[in-house]
Protein backbone atom coordinates (compact mmCIF):
# COMPACT_ATOMS: atom_id res chain seq x y z
CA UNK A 1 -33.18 -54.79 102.40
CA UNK A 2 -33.48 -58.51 101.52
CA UNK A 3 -35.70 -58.89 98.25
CA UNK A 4 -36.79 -62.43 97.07
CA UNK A 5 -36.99 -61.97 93.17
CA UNK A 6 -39.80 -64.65 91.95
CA UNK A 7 -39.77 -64.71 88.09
CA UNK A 8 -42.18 -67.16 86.30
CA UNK A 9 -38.99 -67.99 83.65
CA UNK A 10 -35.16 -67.33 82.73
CA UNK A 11 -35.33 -64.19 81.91
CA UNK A 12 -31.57 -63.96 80.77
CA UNK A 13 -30.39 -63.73 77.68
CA UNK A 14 -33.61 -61.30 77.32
CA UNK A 15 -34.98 -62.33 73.87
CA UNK A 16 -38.30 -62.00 74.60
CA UNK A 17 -40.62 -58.69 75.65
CA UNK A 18 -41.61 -60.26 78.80
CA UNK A 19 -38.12 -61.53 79.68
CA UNK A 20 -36.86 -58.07 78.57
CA UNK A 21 -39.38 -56.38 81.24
CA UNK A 22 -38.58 -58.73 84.01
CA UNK A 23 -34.46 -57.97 83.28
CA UNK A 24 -35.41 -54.49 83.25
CA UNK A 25 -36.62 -54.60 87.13
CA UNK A 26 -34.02 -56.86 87.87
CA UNK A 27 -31.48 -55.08 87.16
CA UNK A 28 -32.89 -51.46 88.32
CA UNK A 29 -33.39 -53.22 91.85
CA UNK A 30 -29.51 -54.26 91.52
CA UNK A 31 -28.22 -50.74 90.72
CA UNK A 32 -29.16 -50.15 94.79
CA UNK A 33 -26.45 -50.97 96.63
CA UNK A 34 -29.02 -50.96 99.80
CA UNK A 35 -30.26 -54.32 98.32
CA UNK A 36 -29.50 -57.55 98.71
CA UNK A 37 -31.28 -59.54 95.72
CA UNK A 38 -32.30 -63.56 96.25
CA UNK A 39 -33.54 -64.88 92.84
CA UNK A 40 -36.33 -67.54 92.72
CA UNK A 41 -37.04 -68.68 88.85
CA UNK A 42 -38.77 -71.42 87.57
CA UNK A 43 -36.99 -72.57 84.59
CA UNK A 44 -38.13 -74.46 80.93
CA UNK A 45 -34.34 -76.47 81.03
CA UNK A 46 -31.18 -76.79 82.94
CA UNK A 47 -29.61 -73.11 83.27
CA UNK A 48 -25.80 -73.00 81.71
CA UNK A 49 -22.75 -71.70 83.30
CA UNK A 50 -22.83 -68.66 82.01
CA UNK A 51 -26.80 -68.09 82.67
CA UNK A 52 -25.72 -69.09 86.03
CA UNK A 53 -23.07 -66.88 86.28
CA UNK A 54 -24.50 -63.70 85.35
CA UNK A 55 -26.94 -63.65 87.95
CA UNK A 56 -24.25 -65.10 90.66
CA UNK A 57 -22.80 -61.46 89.94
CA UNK A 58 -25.61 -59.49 91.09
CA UNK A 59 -27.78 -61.84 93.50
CA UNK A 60 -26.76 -63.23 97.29
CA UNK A 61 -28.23 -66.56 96.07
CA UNK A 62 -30.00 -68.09 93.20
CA UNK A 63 -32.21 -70.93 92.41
CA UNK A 64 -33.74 -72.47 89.59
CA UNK A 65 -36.44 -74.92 89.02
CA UNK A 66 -36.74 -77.18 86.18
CA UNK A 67 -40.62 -77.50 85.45
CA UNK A 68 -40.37 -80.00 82.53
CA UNK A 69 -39.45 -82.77 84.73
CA UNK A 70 -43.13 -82.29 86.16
CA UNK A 71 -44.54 -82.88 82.91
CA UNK A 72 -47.95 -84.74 83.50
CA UNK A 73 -47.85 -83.27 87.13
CA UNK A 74 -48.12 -80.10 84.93
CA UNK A 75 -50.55 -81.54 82.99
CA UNK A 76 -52.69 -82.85 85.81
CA UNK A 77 -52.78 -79.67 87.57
CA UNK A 78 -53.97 -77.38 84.50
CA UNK A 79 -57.30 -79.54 84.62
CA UNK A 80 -58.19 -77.35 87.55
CA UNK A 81 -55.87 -74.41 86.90
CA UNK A 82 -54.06 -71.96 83.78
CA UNK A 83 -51.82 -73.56 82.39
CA UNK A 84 -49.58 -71.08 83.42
CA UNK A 85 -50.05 -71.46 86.50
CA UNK A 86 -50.67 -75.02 86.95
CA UNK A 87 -47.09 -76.18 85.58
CA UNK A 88 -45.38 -74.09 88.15
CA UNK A 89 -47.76 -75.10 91.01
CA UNK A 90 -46.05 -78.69 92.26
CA UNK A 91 -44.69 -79.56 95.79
CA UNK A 92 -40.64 -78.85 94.79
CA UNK A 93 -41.35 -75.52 93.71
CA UNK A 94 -42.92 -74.20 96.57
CA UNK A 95 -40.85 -76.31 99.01
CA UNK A 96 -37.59 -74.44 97.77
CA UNK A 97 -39.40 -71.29 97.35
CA UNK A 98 -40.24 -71.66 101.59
CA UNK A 99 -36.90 -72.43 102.14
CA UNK A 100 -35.48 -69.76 100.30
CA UNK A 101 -37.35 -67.41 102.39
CA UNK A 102 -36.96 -68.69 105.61
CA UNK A 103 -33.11 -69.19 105.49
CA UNK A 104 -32.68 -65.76 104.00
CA UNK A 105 -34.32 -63.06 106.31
CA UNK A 106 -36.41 -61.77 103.68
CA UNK A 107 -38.21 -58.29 104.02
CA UNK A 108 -39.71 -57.78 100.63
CA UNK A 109 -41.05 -60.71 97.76
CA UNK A 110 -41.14 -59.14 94.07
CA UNK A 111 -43.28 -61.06 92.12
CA UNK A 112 -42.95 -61.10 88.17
CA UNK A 113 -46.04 -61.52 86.86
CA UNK A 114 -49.21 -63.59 88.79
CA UNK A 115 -48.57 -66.27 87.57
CA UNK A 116 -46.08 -66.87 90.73
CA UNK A 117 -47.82 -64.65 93.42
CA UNK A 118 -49.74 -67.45 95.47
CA UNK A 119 -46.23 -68.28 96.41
CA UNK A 120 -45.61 -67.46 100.21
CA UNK A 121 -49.40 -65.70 100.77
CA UNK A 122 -48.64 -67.44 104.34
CA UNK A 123 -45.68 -65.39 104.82
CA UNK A 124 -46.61 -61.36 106.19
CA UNK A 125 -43.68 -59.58 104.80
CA UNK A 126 -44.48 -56.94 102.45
CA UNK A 127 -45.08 -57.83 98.96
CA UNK A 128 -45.13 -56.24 95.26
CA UNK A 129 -46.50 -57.87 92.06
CA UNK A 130 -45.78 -56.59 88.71
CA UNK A 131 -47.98 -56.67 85.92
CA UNK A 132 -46.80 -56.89 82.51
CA UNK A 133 -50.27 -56.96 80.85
CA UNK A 134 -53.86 -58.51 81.30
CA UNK A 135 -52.73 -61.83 81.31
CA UNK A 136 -56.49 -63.58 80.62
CA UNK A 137 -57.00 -60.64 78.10
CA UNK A 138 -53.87 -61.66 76.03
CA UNK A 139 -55.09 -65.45 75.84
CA UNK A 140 -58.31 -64.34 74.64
CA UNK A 141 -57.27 -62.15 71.76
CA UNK A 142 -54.74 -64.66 71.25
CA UNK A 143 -57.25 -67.29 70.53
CA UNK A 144 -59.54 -65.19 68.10
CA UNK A 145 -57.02 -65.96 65.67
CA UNK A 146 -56.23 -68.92 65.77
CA UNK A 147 -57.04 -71.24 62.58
CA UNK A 148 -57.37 -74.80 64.80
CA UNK A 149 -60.70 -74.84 65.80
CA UNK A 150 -59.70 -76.65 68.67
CA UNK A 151 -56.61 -74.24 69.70
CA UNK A 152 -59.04 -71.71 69.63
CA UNK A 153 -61.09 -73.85 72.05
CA UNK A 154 -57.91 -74.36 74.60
CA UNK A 155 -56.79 -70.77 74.68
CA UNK A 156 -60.37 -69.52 75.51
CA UNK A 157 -61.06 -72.13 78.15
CA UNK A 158 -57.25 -70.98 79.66
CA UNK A 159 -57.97 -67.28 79.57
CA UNK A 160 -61.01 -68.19 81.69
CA UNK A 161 -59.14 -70.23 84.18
CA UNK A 162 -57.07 -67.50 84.53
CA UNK A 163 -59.69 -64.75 85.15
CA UNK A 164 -61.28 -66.65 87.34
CA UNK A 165 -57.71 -67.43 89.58
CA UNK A 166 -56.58 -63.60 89.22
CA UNK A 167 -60.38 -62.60 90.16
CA UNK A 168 -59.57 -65.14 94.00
CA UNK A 169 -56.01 -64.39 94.00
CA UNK A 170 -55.84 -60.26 94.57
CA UNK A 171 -58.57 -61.11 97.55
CA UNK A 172 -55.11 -62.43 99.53
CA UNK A 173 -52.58 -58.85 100.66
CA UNK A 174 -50.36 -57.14 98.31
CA UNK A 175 -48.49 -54.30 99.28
CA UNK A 176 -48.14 -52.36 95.88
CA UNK A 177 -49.28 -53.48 92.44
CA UNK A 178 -47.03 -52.11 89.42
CA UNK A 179 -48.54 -51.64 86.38
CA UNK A 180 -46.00 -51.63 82.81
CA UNK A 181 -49.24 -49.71 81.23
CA UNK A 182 -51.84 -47.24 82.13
CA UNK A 183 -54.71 -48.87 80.76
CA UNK A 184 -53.92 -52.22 82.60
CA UNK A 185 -53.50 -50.30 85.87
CA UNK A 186 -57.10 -48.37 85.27
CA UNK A 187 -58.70 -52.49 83.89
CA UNK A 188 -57.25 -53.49 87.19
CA UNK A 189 -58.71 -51.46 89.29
CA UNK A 190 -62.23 -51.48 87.90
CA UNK A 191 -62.73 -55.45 87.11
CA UNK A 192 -60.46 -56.48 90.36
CA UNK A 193 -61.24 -53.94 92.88
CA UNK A 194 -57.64 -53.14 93.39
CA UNK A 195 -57.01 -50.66 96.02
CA UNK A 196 -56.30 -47.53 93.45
CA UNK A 197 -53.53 -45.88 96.29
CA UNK A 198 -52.27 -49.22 95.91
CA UNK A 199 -51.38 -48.77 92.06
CA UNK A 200 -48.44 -47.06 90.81
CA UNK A 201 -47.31 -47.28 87.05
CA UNK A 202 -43.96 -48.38 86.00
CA UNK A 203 -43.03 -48.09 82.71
CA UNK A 204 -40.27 -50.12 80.54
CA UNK A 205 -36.82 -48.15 81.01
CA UNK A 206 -34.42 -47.93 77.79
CA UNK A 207 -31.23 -46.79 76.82
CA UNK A 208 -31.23 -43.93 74.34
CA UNK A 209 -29.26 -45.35 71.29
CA UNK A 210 -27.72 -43.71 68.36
CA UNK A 211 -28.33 -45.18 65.04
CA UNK A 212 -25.48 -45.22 62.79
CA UNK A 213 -26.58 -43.05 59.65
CA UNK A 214 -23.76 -44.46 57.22
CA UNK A 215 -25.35 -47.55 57.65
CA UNK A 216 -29.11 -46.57 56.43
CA UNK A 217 -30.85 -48.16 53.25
CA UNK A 218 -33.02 -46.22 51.21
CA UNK A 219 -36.38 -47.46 50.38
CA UNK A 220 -36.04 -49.95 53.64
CA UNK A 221 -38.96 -51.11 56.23
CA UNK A 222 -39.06 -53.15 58.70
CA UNK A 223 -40.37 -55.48 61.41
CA UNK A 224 -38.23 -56.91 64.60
CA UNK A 225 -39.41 -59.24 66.97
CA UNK A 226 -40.11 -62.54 68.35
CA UNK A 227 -42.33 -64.39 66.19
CA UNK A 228 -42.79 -67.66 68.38
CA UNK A 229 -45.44 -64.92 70.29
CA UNK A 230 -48.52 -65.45 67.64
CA UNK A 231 -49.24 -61.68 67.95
CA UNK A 232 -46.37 -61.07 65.94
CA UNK A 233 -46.75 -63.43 63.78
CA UNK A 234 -49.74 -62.86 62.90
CA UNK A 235 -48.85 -59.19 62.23
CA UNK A 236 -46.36 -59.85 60.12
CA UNK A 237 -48.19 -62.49 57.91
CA UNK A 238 -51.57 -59.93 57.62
CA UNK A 239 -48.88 -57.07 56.48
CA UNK A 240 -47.24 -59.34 53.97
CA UNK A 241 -50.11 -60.63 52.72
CA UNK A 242 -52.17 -57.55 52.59
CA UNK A 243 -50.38 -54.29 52.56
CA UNK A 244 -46.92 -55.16 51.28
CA UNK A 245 -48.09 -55.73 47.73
CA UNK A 246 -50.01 -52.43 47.50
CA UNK A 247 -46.49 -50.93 48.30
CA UNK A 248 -44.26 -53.30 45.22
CA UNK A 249 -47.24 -52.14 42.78
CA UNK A 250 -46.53 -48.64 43.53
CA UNK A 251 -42.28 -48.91 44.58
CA UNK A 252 -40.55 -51.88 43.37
CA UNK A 253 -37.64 -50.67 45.28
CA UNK A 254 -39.15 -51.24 48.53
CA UNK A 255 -37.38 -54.04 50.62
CA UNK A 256 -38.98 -55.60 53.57
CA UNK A 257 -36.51 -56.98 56.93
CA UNK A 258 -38.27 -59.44 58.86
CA UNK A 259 -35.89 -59.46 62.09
CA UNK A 260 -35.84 -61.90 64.86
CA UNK A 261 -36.02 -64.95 66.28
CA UNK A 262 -38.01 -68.14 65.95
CA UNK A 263 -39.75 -67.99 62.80
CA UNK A 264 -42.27 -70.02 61.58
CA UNK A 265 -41.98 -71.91 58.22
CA UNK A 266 -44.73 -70.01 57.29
CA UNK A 267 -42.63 -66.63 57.48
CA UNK A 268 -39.45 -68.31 56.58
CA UNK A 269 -41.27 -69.01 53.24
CA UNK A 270 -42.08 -65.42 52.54
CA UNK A 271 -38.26 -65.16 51.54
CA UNK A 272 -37.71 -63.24 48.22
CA UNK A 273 -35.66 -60.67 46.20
CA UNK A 274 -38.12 -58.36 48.26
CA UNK A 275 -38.29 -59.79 51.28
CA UNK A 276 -34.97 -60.62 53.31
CA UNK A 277 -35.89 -62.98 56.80
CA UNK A 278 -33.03 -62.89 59.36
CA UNK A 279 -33.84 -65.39 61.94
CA UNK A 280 -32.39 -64.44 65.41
CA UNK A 281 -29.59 -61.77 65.28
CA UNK A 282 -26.54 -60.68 67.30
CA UNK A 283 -27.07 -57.45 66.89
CA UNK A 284 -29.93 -55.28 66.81
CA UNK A 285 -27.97 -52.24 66.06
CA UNK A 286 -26.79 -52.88 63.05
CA UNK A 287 -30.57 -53.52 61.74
CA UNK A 288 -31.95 -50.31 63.42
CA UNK A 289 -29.28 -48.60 61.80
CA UNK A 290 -30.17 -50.05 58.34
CA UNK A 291 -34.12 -49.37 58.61
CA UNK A 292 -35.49 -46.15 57.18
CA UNK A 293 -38.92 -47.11 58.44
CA UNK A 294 -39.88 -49.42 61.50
CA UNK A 295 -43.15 -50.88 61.31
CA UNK A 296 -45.77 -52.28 64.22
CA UNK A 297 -48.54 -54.23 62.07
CA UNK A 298 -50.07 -55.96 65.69
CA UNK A 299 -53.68 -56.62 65.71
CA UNK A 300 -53.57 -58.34 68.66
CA UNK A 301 -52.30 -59.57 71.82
CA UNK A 302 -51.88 -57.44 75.57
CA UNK A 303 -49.95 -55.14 77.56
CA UNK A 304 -47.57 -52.93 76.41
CA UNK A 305 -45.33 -53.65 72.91
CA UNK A 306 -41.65 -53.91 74.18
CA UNK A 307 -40.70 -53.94 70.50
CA UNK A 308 -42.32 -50.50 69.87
CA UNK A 309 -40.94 -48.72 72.78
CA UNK A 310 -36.99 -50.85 71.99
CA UNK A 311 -37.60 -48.81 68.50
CA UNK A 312 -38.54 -45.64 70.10
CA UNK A 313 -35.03 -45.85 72.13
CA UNK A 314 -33.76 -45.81 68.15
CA UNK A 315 -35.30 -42.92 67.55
CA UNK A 316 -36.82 -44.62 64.38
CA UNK A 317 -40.02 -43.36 62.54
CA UNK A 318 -43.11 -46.15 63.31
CA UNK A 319 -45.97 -46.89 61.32
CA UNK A 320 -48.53 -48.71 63.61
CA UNK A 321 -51.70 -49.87 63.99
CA UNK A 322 -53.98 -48.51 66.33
CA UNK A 323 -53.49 -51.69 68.44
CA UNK A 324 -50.29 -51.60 68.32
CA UNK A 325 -49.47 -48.55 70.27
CA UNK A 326 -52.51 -49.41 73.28
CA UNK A 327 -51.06 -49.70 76.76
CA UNK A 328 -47.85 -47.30 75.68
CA UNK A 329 -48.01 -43.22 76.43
CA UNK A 330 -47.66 -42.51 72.51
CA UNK A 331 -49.96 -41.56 70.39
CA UNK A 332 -51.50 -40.66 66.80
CA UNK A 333 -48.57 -37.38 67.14
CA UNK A 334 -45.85 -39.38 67.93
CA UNK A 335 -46.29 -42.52 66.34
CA UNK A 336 -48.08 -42.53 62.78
CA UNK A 337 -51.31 -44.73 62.68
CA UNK A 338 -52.61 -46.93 59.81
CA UNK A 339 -55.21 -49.54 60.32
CA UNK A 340 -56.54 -50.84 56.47
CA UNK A 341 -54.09 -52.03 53.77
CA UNK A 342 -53.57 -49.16 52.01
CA UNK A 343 -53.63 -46.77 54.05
CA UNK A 344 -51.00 -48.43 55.55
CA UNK A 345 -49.08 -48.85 52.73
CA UNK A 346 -49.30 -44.96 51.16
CA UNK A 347 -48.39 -43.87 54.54
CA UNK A 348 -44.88 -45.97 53.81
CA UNK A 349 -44.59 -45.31 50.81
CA UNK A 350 -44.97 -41.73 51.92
CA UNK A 351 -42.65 -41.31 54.41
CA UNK A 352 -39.96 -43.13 52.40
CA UNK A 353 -40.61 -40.71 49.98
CA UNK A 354 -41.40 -37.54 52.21
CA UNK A 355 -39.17 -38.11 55.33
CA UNK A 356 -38.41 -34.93 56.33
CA UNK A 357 -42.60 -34.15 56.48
CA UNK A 358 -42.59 -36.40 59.51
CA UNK A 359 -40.10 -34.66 61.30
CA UNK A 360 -42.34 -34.02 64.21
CA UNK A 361 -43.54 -37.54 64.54
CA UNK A 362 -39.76 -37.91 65.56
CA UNK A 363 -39.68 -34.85 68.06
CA UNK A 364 -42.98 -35.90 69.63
CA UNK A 365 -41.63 -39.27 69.88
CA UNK A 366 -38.08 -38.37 71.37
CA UNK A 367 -40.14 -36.06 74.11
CA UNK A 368 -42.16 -39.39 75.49
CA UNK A 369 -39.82 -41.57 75.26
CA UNK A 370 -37.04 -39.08 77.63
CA UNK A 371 -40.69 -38.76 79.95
CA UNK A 372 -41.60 -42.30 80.28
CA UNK A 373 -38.83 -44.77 79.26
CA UNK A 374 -35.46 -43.66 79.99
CA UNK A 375 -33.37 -46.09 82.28
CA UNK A 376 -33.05 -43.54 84.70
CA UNK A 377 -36.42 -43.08 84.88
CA UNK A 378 -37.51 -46.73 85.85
CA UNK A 379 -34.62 -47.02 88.74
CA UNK A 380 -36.24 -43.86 90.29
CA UNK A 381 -39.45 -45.32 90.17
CA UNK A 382 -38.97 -48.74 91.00
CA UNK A 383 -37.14 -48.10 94.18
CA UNK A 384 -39.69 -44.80 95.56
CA UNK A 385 -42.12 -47.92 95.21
CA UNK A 386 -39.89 -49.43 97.63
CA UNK A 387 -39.15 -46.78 100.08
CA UNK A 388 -42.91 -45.89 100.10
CA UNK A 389 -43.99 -49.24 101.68
């Protein structure tokens, strides 16, 4: 089978969620030997050889397209449409998208979020769209916390551009809507009036890692993740400001990792004998391994947390909020739930103290992840999708 791949961004090296998702399918649709993979990717710079190479290993052709030389194109556009949309919306991209399909014999378009999917709606081969969270959802919660009166104003005005364009676009034929999350697939269906048979969910797939246990720090918690994504940011800064000094008053021994790239100069400030800020890493492992407790402060945001479920393949004990475990198949047994300051900060100062009480957090934890987010798992699923249509 010939598959055109249609990504809304480079999605390798994956050091993002989303581009971690996206690499995820990519690479499970690779693993087939039946399929031959075209790659279509709209790009934020000039891909390097070794970007271009990787995917020249698993794909029958590739091609990128640079959207920042369509700058007030982009610009123009977004009047009308999301921005999202609207800076990958210009005549080049969806002249080399047609040509890529015509020239190529393709039978089946993958689409990467829907961002991309009005590419080819003139085309009647069978297609699949993957959704990696309520996109217009995300921009709204997004903007409720924003300080900028007038960022505020942008992100709510985008989130209803994009309702409006997902609410016209699912009237045009899709073959088979995949869903990372339940509770996006079920939102879906009842705001959209997708076609439920229609729906299938495919959850994130992870290796199962072993943490190296001479490398563990006592008294250690931790946060990894992208922090150019506000969500995280914003968690990080609220748990700093609000629950880590309940925790010093009480455990002066208590260090805090913030791990991960792009951090703002507000969190690169937060830097103390308490308080050790990475930046971007090489490896994750080594971290993970170091971490006694991981922790998932999000109060906002969409879709499942990438981060949480990348822990989970740890096997590392999580303190979240509520929020931050909506849209993943664990729950108050497997992962341990704190919303206000201090509870959140007893319940790590409790389980650094008391590990061995939370034992079957970690069993009820290790059970969903084997269930929902193995590897294994999400190259079964991903290509039954496939064979079903």
């Amino acid at each position: 089978m010939n598959i055109l791949f249609v990504s809304p961004e480079i999605f390798y090296p994956a050091n993002t969620g989303g581009k971690l998702a996206i690499l995820q399918h990519f690479q499970a649709l690779c693993r087939n030997k039946d399929h031959n993979i075209y790659l279509f990717c709209i790009s934020n710079y000039e891909p390097n050889q070794n970007v271009i190479k990787y995917f020249l290993q698993y794909c029958k052709k590739v091609q990128f397209v640079n959207r920042k030389c369509h700058k007030i194109i982009s610009l123009f556009n977004s009047v009308f449409l999301p921005y999202s949309v609207g800076s990958r919306s210009f005549r080049q991209i969806k002249k080399e998208f047609n040509r890529m399909y015509e020239d190529n014999n393709i039978d089946l378009i993958f689409y990467e979020f829907p961002q991309m999917a009005k590419l080819g709606y003139k085309y009647k081969t069978k297609k699949i769209i993957c959704f990696h969270n309520v996109e217009y959802q995300t921009l709204f919660n997004i903007s409720k916390n924003q300080g900028n009166i007038l960022k505020r104003l942008i992100y709510k005005i985008d989130s209803l551009k994009l309702y409006f364009y997902e609410k016209k676009l699912y009237k045009k034929r899709f073959d088979k809507y995949l869903f990372l999350s339940p509770l996006d697939l079920q939102f879906y269906v009842k705001e959209f009036g997708l076609i439920e048979n229609k729906c299938e969910l495919l959850p994130p797939g992870f290796i199962k890692r072993l943490n190296n246990s001479s490398k563990l720090e006592e008294n250690t918690i931790g946060f990894i993740a992208n922090y150019k994504y506000a969500p995280n940011e914003d968690g990080i800064l609220w748990f700093v400001n609000n629950v880590f000094p309940i925790i010093l008053e009480k455990n002066k021994n208590v260090k805090l990792y913030i791990v991960g790239r792009s951090p703002s100069e507000k969190i690169v400030a937060l830097k103390s004998d308490d308080i050790i800020v990475t930046g971007e890493v090489n490896d994750l492992d080594e971290y993970y391994s170091r971490l006694k407790i991981v922790i998932n402060p999000i109060r906002s945001g969409g879709g499942v947390k990438m981060k949480l479920i990348e822990a989970t393949s740890y096997g590392k004990l999580i303190i979240s909020t509520s929020f931050g475990i909506l849209g993943s198949m664990y729950n108050e047994h497997s992962i341990i739930i704190a919303d206000e300051p201090d509870d959140f900060a007893n319940k790590c100062l409790d389980t650094i103290t008391n590990y061995d009480k939370y034992v079957s957090y970690l069993q009820e934890e290790e059970k969903t992840f084997d269930k929902y987010y193995n590897v294994e798992a999400l190259i079964k699923n991903i290509n039954n999708n496939i064979k079903e249509l």
